[in-house]
Every structure is written in structure tokens, then in C-alpha cells.
C-alpha atoms as a PDB file:
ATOM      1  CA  UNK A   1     102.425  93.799 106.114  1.00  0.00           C
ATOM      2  CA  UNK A   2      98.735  93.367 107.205  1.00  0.00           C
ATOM      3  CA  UNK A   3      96.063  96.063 106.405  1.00  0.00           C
ATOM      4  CA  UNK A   4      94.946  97.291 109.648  1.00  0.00           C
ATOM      5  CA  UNK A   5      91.479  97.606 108.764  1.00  0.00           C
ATOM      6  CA  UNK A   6      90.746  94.059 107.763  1.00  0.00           C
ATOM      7  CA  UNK A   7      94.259  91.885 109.172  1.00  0.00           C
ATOM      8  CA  UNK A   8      94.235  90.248 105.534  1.00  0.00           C
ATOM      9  CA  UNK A   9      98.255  89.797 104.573  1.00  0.00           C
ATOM     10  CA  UNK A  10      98.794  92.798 101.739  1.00  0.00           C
ATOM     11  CA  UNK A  11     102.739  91.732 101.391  1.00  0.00           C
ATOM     12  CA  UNK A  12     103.895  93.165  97.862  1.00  0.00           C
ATOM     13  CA  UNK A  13     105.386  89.725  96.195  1.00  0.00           C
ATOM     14  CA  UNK A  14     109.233  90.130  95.460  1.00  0.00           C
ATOM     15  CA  UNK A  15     108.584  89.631  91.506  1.00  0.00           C
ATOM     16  CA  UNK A  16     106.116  93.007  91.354  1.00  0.00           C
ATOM     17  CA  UNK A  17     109.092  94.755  93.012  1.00  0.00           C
ATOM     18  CA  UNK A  18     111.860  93.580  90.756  1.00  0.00           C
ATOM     19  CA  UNK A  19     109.665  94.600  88.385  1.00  0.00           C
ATOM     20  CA  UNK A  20     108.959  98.261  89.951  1.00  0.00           C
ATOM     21  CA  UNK A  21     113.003  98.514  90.418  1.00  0.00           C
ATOM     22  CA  UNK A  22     113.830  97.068  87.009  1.00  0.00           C
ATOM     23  CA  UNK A  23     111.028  99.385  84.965  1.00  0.00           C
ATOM     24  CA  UNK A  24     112.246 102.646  87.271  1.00  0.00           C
ATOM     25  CA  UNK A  25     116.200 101.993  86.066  1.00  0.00           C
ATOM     26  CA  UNK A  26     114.583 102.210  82.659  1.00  0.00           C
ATOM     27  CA  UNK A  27     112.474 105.083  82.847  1.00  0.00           C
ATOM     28  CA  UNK A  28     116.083 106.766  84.001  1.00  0.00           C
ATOM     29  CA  UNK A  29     118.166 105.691  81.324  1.00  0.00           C
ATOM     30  CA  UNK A  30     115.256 107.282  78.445  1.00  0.00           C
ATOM     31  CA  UNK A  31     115.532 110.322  80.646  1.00  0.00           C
ATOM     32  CA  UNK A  32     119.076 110.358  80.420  1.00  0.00           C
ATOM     33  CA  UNK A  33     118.770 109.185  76.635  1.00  0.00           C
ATOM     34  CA  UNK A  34     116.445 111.937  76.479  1.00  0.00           C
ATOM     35  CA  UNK A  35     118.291 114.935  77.983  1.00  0.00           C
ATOM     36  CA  UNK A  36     121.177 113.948  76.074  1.00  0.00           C
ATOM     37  CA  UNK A  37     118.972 114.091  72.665  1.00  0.00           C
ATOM     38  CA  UNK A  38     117.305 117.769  73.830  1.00  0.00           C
ATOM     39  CA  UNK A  39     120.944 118.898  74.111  1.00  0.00           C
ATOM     40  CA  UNK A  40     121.639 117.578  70.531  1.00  0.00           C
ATOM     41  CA  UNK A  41     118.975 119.561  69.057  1.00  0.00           C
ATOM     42  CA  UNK A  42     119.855 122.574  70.966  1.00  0.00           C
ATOM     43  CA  UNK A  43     123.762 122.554  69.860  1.00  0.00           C
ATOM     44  CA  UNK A  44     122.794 122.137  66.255  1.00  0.00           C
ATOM     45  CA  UNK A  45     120.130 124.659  66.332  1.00  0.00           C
ATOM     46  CA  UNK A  46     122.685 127.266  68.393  1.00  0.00           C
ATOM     47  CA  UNK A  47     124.793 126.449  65.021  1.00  0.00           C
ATOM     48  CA  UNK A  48     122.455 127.106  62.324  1.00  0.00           C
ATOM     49  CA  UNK A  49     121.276 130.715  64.387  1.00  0.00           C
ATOM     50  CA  UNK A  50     125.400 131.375  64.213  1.00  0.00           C
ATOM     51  CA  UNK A  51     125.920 130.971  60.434  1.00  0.00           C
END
């Protein structure tokens, strides 16, 4: 890729996006990790309100 204003080369190196894809896949799984942890706290409060 070449920045049409100047022509310099503005390529994104293969490393920065393995890193991109590999820290995306994590921010996923803490979603996930956190969703299921939200619905934890939500089932054991729902059973203390039903006591």
C-alpha cells in the first residue's frame, strides 16, 4: 500500500497484524469470560431475592 499523498510504502508488517488478530481473539474470550461471570452474579443474586 503506498500513501497517495507522499508514494512512501505504508505496508502494515505481518507481525503488527498477528499481533492485532492474536490481541482481538483475546479481548473476545474476557468478553465471553465476562458475560459468563455477569450471569453468575445475576443467578445468585435472583436466589438470595427468592429466599
Amino acid at each position: 500500500m503506498v500513501c497517495p499523498s507522499c508514494g512512501r510504502d505504508i505496508a502494515v508488517p505481518a507481525t503488527l497484524l498477528a499481533e492485532r488478530d492474536d490481541l482481538l481473539r483475546k479481548r473476545e474470550e474476557l468478553r465471553d469470560e465476562l458475560r459468563r461471570a455477569r450471569d453468575e452474579v445475576e443467578a445468585i443474586t435472583r436466589r438470595r431475592k427468592s429466599r
